[in-house]
N, C-alpha and C. Protein backbone atom coordinates (compact mmCIF):
# COMPACT_ATOMS: atom_id res chain seq x y z
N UNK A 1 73.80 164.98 -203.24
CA UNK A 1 74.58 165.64 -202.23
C UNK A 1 75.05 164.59 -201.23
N UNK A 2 76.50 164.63 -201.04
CA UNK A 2 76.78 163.71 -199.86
C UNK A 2 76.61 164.17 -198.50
N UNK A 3 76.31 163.38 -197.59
CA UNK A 3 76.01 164.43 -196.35
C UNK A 3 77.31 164.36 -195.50
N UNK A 4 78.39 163.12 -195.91
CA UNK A 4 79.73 163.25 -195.07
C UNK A 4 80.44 165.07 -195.55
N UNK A 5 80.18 165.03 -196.90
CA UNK A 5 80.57 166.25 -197.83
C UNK A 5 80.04 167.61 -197.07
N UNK A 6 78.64 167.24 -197.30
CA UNK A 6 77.88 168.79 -196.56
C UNK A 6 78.10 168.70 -195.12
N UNK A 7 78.32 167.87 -194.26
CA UNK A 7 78.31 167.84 -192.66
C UNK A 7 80.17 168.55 -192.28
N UNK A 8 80.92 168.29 -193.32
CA UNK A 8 82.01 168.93 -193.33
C UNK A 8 81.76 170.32 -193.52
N UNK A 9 80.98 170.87 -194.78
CA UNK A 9 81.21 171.82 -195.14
C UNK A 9 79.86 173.23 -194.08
N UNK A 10 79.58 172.57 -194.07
CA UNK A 10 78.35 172.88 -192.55
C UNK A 10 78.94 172.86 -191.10
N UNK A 11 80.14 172.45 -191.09
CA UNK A 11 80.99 173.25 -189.84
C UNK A 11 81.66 173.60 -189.98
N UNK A 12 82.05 174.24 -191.49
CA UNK A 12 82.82 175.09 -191.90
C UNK A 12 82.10 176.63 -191.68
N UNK A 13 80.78 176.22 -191.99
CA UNK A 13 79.53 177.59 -192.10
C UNK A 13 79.00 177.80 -193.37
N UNK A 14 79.23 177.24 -193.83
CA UNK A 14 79.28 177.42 -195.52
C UNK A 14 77.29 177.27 -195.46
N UNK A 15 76.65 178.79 -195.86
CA UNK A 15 75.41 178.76 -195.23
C UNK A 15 74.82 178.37 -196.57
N UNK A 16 75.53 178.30 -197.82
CA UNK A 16 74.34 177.64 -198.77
C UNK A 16 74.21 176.27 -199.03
N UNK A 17 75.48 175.77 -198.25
CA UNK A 17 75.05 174.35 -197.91
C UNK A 17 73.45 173.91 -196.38
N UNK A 18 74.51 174.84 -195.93
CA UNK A 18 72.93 175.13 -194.75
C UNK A 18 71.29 175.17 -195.54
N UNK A 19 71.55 175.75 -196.44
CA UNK A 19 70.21 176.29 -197.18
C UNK A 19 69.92 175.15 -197.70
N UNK A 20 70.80 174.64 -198.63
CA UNK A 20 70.13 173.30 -199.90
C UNK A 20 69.77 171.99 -198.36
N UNK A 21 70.66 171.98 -196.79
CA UNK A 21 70.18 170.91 -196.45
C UNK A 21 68.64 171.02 -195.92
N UNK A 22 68.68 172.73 -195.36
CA UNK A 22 66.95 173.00 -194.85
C UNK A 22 65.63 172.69 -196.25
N UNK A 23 66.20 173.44 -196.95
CA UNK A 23 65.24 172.97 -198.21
C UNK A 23 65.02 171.65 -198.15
N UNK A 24 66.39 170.64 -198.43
CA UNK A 24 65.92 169.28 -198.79
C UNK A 24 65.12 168.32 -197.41
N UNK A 25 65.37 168.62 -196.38
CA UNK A 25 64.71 168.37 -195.20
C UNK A 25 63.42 168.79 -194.52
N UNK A 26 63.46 170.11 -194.74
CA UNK A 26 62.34 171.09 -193.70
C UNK A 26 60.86 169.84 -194.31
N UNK A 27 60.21 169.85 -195.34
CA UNK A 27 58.90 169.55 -195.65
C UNK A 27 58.52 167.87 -194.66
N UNK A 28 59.42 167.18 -195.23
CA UNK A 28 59.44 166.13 -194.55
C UNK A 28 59.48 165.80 -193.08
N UNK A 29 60.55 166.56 -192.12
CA UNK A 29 60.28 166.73 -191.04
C UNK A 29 59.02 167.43 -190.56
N UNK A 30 58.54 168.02 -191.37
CA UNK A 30 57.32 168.49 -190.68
C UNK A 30 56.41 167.56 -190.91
N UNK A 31 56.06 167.31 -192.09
CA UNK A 31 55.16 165.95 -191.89
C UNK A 31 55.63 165.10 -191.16
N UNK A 32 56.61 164.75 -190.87
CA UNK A 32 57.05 163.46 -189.57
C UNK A 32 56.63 164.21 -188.24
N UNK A 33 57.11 165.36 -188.06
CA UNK A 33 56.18 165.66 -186.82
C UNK A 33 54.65 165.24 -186.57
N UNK A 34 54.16 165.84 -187.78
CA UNK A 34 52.76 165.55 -187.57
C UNK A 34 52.15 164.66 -187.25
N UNK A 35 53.32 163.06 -187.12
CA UNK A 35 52.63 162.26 -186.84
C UNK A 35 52.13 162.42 -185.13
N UNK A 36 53.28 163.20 -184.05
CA UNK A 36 52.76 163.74 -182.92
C UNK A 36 52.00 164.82 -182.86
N UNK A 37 52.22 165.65 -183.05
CA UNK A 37 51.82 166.51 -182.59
C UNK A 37 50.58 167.08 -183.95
N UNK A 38 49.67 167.86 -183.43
CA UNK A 38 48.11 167.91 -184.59
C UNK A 38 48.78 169.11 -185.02
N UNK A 39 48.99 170.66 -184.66
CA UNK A 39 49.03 171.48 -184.81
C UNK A 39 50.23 171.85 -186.06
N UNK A 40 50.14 172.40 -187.39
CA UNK A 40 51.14 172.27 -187.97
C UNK A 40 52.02 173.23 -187.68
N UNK A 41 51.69 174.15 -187.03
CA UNK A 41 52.67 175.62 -186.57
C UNK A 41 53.41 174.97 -185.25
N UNK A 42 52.86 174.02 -184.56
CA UNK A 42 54.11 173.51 -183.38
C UNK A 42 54.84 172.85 -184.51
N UNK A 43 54.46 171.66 -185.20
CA UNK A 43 55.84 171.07 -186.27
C UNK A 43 56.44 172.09 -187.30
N UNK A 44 56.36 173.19 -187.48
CA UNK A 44 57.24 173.81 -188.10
C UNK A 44 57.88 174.42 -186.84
N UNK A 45 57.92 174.69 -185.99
CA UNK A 45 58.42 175.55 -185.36
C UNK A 45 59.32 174.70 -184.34
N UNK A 46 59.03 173.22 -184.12
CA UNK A 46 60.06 172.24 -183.67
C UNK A 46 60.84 172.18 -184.64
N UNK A 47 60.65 172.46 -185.73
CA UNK A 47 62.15 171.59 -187.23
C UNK A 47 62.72 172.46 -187.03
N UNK A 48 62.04 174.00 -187.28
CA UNK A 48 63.28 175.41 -187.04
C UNK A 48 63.70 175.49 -186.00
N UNK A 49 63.29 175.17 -185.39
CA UNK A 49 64.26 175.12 -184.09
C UNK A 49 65.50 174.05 -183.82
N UNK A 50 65.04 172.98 -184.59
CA UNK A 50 66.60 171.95 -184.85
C UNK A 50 66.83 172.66 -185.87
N UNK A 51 66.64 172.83 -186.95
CA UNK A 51 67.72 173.81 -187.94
C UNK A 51 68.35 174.37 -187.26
N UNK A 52 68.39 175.80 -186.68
CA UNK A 52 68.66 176.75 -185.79
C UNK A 52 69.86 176.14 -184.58
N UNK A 53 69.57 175.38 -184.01
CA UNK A 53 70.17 174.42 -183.22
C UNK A 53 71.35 174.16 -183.58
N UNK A 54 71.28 173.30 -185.25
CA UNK A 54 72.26 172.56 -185.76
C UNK A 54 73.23 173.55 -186.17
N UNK A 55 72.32 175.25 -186.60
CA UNK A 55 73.68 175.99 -187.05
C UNK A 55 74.76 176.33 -186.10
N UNK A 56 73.61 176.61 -184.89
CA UNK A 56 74.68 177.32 -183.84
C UNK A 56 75.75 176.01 -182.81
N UNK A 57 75.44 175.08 -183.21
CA UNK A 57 76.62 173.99 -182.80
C UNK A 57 77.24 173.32 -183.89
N UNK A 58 76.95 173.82 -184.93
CA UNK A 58 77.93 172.80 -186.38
C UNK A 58 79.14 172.77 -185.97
N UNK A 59 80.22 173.13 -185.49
CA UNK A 59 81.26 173.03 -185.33
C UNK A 59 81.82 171.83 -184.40
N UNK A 60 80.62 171.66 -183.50
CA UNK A 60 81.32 170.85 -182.72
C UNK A 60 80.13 169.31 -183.06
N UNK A 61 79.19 169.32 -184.02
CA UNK A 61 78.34 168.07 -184.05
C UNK A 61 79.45 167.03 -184.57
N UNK A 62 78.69 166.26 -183.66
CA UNK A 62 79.36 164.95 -183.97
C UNK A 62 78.06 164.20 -184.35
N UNK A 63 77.67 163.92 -185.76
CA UNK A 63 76.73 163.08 -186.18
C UNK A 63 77.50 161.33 -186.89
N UNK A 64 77.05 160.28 -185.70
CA UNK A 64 77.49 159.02 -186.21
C UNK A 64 76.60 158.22 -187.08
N UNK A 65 75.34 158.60 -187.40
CA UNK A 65 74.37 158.24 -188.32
C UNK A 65 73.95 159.20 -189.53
N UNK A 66 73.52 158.56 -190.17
CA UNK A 66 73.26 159.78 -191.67
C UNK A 66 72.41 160.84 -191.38
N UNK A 67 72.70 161.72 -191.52
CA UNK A 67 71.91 163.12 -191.39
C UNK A 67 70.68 162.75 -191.35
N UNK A 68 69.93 162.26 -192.33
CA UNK A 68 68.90 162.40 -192.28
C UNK A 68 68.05 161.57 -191.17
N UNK A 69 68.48 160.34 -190.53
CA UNK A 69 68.04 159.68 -189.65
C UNK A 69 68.56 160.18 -188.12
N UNK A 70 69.53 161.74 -188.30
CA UNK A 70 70.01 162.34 -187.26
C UNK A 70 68.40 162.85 -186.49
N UNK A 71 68.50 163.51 -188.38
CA UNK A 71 67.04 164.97 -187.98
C UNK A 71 66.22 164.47 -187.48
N UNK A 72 65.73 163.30 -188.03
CA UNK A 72 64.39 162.58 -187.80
C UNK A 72 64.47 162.12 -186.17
N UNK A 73 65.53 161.67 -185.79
CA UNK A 73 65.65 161.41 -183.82
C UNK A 73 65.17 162.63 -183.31
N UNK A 74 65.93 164.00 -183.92
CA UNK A 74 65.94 165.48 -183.24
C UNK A 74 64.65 165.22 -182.96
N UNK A 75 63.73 165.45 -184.06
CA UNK A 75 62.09 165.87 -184.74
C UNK A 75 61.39 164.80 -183.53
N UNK A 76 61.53 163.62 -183.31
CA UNK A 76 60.85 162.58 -182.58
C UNK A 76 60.99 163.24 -181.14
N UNK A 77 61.93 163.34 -180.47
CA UNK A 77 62.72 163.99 -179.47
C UNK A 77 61.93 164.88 -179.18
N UNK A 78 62.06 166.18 -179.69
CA UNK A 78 61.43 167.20 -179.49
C UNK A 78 59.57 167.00 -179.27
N UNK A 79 59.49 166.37 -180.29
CA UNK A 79 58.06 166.05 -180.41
C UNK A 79 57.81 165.93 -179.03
N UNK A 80 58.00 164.35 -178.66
CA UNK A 80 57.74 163.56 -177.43
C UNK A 80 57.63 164.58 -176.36
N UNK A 81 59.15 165.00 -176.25
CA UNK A 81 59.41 166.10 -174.95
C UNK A 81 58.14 167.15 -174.97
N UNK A 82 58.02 167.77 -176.15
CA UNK A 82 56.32 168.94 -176.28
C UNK A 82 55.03 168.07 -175.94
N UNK A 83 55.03 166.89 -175.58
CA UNK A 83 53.73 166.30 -175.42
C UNK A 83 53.98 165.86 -174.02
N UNK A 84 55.07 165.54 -173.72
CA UNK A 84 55.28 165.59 -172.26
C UNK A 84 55.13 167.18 -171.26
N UNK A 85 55.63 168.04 -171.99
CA UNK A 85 55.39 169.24 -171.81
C UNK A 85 53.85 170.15 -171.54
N UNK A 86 53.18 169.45 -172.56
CA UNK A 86 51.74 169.94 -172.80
C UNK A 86 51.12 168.97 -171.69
N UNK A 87 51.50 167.74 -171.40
CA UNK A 87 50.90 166.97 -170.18
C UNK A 87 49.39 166.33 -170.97
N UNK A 88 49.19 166.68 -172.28
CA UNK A 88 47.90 166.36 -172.85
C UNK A 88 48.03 164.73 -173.35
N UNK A 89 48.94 163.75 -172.89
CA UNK A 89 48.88 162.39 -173.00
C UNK A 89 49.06 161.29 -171.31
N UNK A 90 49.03 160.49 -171.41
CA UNK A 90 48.73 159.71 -170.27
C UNK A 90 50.68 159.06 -170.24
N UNK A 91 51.11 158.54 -169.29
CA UNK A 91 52.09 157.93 -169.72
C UNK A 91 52.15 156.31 -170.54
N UNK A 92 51.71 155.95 -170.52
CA UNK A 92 50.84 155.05 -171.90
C UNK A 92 51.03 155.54 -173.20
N UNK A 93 50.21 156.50 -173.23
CA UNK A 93 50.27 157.27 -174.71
C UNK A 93 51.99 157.63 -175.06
N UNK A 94 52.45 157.87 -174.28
CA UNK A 94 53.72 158.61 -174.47
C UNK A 94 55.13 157.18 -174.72
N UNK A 95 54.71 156.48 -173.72
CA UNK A 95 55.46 155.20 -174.55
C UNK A 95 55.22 154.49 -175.50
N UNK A 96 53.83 154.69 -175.71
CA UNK A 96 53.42 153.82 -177.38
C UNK A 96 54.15 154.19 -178.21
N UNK A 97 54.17 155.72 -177.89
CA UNK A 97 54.79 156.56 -178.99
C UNK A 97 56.33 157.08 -179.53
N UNK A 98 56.86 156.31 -178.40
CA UNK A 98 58.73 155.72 -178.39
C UNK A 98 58.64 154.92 -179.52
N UNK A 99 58.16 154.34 -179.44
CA UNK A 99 58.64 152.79 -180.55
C UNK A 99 58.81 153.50 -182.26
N UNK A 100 59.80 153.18 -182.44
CA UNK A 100 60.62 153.60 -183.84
C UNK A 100 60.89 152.46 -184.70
N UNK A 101 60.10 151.78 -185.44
CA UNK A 101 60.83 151.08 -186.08
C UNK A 101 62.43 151.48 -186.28
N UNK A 102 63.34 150.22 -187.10
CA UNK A 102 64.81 150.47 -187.24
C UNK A 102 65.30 151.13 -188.43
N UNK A 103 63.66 150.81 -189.09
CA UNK A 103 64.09 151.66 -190.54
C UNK A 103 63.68 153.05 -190.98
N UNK A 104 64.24 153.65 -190.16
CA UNK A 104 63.21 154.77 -189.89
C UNK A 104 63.55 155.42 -190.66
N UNK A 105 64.39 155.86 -191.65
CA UNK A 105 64.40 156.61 -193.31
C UNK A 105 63.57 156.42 -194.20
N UNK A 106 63.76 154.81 -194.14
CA UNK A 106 62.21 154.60 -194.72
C UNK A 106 60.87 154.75 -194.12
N UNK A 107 60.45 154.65 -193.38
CA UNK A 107 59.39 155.22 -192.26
C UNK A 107 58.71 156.61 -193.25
N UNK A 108 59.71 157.75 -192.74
CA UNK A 108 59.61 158.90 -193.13
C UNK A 108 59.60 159.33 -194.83
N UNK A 109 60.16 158.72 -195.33
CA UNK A 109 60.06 158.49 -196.66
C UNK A 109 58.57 157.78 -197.43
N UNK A 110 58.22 156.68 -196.37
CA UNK A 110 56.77 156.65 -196.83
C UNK A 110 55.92 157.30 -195.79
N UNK A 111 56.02 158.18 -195.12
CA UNK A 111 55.29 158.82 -194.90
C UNK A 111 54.99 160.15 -195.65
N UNK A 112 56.25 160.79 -196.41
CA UNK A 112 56.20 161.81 -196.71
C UNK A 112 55.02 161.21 -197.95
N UNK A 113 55.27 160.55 -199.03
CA UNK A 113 54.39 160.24 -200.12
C UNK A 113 53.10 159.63 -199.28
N UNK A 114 53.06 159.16 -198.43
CA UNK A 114 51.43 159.04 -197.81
C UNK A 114 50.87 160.57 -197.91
N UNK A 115 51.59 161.19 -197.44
CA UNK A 115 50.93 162.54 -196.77
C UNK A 115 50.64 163.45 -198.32
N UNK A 116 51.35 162.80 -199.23
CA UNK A 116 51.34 163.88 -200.81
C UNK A 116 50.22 162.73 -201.60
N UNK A 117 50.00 161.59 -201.34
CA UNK A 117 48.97 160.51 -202.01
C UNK A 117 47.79 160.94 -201.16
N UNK A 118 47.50 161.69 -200.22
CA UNK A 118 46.41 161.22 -198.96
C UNK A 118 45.60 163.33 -199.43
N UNK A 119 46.74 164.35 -199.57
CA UNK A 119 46.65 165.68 -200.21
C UNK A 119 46.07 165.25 -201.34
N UNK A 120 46.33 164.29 -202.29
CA UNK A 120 45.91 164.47 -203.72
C UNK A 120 44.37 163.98 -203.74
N UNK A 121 44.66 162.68 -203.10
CA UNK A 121 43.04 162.47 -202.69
C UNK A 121 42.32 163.46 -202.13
N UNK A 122 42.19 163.97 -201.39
CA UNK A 122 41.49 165.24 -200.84
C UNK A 122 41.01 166.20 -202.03
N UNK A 123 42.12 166.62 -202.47
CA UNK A 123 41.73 167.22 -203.61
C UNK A 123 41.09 166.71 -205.00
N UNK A 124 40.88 165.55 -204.78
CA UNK A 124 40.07 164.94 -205.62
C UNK A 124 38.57 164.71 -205.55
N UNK A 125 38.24 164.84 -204.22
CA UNK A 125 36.88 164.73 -203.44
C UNK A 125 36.06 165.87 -204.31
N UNK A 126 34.88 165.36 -204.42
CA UNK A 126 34.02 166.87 -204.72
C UNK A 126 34.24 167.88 -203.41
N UNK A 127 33.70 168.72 -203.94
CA UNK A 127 34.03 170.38 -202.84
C UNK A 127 32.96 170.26 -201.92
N UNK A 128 31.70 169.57 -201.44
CA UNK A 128 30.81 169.34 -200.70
C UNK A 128 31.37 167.57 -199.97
N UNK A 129 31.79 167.30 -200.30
CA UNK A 129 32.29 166.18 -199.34
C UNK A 129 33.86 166.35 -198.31
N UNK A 130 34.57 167.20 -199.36
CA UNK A 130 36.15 167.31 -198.94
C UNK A 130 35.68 168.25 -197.35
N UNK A 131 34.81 169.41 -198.13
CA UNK A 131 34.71 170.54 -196.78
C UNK A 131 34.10 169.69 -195.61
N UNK A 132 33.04 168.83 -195.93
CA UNK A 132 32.65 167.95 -194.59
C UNK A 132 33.41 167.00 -193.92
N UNK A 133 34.08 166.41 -194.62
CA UNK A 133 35.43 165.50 -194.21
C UNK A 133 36.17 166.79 -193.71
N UNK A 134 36.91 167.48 -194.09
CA UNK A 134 37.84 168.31 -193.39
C UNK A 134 37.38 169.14 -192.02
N UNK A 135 36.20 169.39 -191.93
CA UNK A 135 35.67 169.92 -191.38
C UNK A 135 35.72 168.87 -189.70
N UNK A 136 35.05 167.41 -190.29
CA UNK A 136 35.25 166.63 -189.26
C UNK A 136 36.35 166.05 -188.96
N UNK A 137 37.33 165.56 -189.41
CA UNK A 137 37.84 165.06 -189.12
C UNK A 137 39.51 166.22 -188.93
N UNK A 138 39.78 167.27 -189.48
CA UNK A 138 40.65 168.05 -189.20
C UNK A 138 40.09 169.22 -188.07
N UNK A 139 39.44 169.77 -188.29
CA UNK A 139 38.78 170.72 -187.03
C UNK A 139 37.92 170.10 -185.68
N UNK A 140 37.61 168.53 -185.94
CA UNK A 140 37.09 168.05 -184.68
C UNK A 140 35.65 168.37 -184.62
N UNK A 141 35.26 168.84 -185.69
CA UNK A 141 33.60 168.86 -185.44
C UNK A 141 33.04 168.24 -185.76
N UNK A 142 31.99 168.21 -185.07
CA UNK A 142 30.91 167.28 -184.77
C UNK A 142 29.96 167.24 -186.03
N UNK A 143 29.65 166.07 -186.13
CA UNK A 143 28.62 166.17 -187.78
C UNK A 143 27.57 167.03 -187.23
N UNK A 144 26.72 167.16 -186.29
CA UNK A 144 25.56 168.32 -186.38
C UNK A 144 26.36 170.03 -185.98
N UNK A 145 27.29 170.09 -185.92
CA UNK A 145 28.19 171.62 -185.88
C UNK A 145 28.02 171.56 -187.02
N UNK A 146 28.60 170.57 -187.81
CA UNK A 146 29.29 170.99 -189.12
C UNK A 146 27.92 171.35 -190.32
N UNK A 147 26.45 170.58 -190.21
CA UNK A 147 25.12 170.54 -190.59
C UNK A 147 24.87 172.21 -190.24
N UNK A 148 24.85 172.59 -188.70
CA UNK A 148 24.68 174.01 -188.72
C UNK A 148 25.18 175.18 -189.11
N UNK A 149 26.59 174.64 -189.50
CA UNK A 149 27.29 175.63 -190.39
C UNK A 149 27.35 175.58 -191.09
N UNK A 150 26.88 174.68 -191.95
CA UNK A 150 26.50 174.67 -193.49
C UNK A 150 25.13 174.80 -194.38
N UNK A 151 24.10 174.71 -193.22
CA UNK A 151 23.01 174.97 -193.26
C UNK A 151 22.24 173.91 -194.05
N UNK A 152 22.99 172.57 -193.52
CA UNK A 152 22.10 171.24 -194.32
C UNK A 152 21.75 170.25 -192.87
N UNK A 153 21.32 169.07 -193.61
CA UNK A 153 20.97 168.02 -192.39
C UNK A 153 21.98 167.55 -192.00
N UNK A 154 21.94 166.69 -190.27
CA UNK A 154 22.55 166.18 -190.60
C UNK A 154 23.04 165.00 -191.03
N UNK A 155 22.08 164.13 -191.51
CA UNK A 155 22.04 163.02 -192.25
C UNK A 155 22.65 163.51 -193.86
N UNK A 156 22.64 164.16 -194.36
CA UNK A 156 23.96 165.07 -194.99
C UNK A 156 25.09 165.01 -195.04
N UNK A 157 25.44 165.64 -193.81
CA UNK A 157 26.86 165.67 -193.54
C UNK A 157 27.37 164.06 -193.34
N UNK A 158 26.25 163.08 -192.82
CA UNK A 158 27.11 161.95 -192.76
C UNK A 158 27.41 160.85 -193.98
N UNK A 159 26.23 161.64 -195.34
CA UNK A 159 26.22 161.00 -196.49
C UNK A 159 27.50 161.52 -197.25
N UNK A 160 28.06 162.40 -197.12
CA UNK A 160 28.88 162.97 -197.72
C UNK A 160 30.49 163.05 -197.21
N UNK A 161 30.28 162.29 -195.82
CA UNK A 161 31.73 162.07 -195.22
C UNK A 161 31.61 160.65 -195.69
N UNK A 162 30.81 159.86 -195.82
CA UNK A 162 30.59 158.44 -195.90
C UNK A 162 31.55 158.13 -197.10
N UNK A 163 30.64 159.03 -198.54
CA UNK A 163 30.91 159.15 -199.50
C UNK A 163 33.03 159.60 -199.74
N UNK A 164 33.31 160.46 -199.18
CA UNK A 164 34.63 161.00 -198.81
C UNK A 164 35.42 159.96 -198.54
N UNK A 165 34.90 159.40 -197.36
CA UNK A 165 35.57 157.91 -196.63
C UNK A 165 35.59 156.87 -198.09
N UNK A 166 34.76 156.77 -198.91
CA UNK A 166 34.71 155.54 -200.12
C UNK A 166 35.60 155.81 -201.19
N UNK A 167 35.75 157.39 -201.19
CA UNK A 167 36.51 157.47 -202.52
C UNK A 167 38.04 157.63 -201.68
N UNK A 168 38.20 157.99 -200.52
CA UNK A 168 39.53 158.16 -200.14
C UNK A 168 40.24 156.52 -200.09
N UNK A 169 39.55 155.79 -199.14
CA UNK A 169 39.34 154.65 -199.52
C UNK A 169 40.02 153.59 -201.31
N UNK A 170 39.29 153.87 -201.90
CA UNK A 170 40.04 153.39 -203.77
C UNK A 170 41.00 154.18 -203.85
N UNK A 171 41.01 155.25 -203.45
CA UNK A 171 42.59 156.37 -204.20
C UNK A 171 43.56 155.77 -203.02
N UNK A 172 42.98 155.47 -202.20
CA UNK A 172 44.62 154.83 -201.36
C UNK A 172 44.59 153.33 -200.59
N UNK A 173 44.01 152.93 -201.87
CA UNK A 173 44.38 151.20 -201.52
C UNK A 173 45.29 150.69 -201.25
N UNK A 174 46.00 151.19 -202.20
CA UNK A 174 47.68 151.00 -201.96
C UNK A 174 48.30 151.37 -200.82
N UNK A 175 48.02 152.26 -199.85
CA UNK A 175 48.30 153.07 -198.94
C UNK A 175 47.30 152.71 -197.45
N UNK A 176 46.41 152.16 -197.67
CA UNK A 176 45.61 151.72 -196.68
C UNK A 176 46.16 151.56 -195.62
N UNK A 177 46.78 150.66 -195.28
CA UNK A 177 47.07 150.39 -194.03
C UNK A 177 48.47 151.29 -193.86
N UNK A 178 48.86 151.90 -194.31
CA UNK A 178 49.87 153.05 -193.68
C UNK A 178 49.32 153.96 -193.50
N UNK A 179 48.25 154.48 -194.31
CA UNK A 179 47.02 155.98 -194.04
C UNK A 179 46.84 155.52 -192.76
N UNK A 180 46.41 154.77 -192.01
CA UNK A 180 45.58 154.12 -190.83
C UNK A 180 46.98 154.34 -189.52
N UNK A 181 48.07 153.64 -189.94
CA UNK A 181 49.42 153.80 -189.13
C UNK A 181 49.55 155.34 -188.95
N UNK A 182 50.00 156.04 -189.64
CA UNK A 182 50.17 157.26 -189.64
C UNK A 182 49.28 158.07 -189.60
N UNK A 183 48.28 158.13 -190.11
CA UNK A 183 47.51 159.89 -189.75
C UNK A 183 46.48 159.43 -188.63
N UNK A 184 46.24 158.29 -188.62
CA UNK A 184 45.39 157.95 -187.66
C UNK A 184 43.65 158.37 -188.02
N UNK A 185 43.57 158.14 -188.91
CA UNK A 185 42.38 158.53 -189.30
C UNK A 185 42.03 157.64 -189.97
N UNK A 186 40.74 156.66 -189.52
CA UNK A 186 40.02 155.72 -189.93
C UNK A 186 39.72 155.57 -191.10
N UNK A 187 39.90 155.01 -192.11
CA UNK A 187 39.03 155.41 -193.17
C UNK A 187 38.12 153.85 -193.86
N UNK A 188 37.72 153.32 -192.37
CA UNK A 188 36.88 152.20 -192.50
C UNK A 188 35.20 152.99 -192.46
């Protein structure tokens, strides 16, 4: 699909071009959100809201960069502004978090396959390590929460995130130091 093609025909209204560009976009912008914001219902609900956005001004957008490195400014944008909004960062935090590399198609592009290499691993974990890893490191609990809700030790729970951390670790060697850039989750 060309996007000079669809950006024409998208301020024409032509809504199943609208459709094939949300499809080919929506997943990815949301994982690019995620790199701000934790919650995945705020990053879906920032992309629909630039979707939404883009329909009700197509006529008059003037996009001078490729669509897709349009969305990805929107998605950053919005992000930032909701964390400025929420007041839950320092101003520190909030300028670290300006900096865009220049290649930022590619950015998002390996982020999206981080985020589908980093899913597969997970799902590769046995079912007693994945739930303790997910447990800690996506819900924020504490290894003895997570021991009491599972009704083990917790020298347990830390053998089995350890274990989680080793095999996530070999399945994304390749990926190492971008797992670490992007999700922010240690996996030393």
């Amino acid at each position: 699909m060309k996007e000079d093609i669809t950006l024409d025909q998208l301020k024409q209204g032509d809504h199943k071009v609208f459709s094939r560009l949300f499809i080919l976009y929506y997943r990815d912008l949301v994982l690019f959100a995620g790199r701000y914001l934790p919650e995945q219902e705020a990053c879906e609900d920032i992309v629909q809201d630039i979707f939404l956005k883009i329909w009700h001004l197509r006529r008059s957008l003037d996009i001078n960069v490729s669509l897709r490195a349009y969305l990805i400014g929107a998605v950053r944008n919005r992000c930032l502004n909701e964390l400025k909004h929420r007041r839950l960062t320092s101003m520190t935090t909030v300028e670290s978090l300006t900096w865009m590399p220049a290649r930022v198609e590619e950015e998002a592009v390996l982020y999206s396959e981080l985020s589908e290499r980093f899913a597969k691993a997970l799902r590769k974990l046995p079912d007693p390590c994945r739930e303790a890893f997910e447990m800690n490191r996506f819900r924020r609990m504490k290894y003895q929460e997570i021991a009491d809700m599972l009704g083990i030790s917790k020298r347990t729970v830390e053998v089995r995130i350890g274990k989680a951390l080793s095999l996530l670790r070999t399945e994304l060697k390749d990926f190492l130091l971008l797992a670490m850039i992007f999700s922010g989750i240690s996996l030393w």
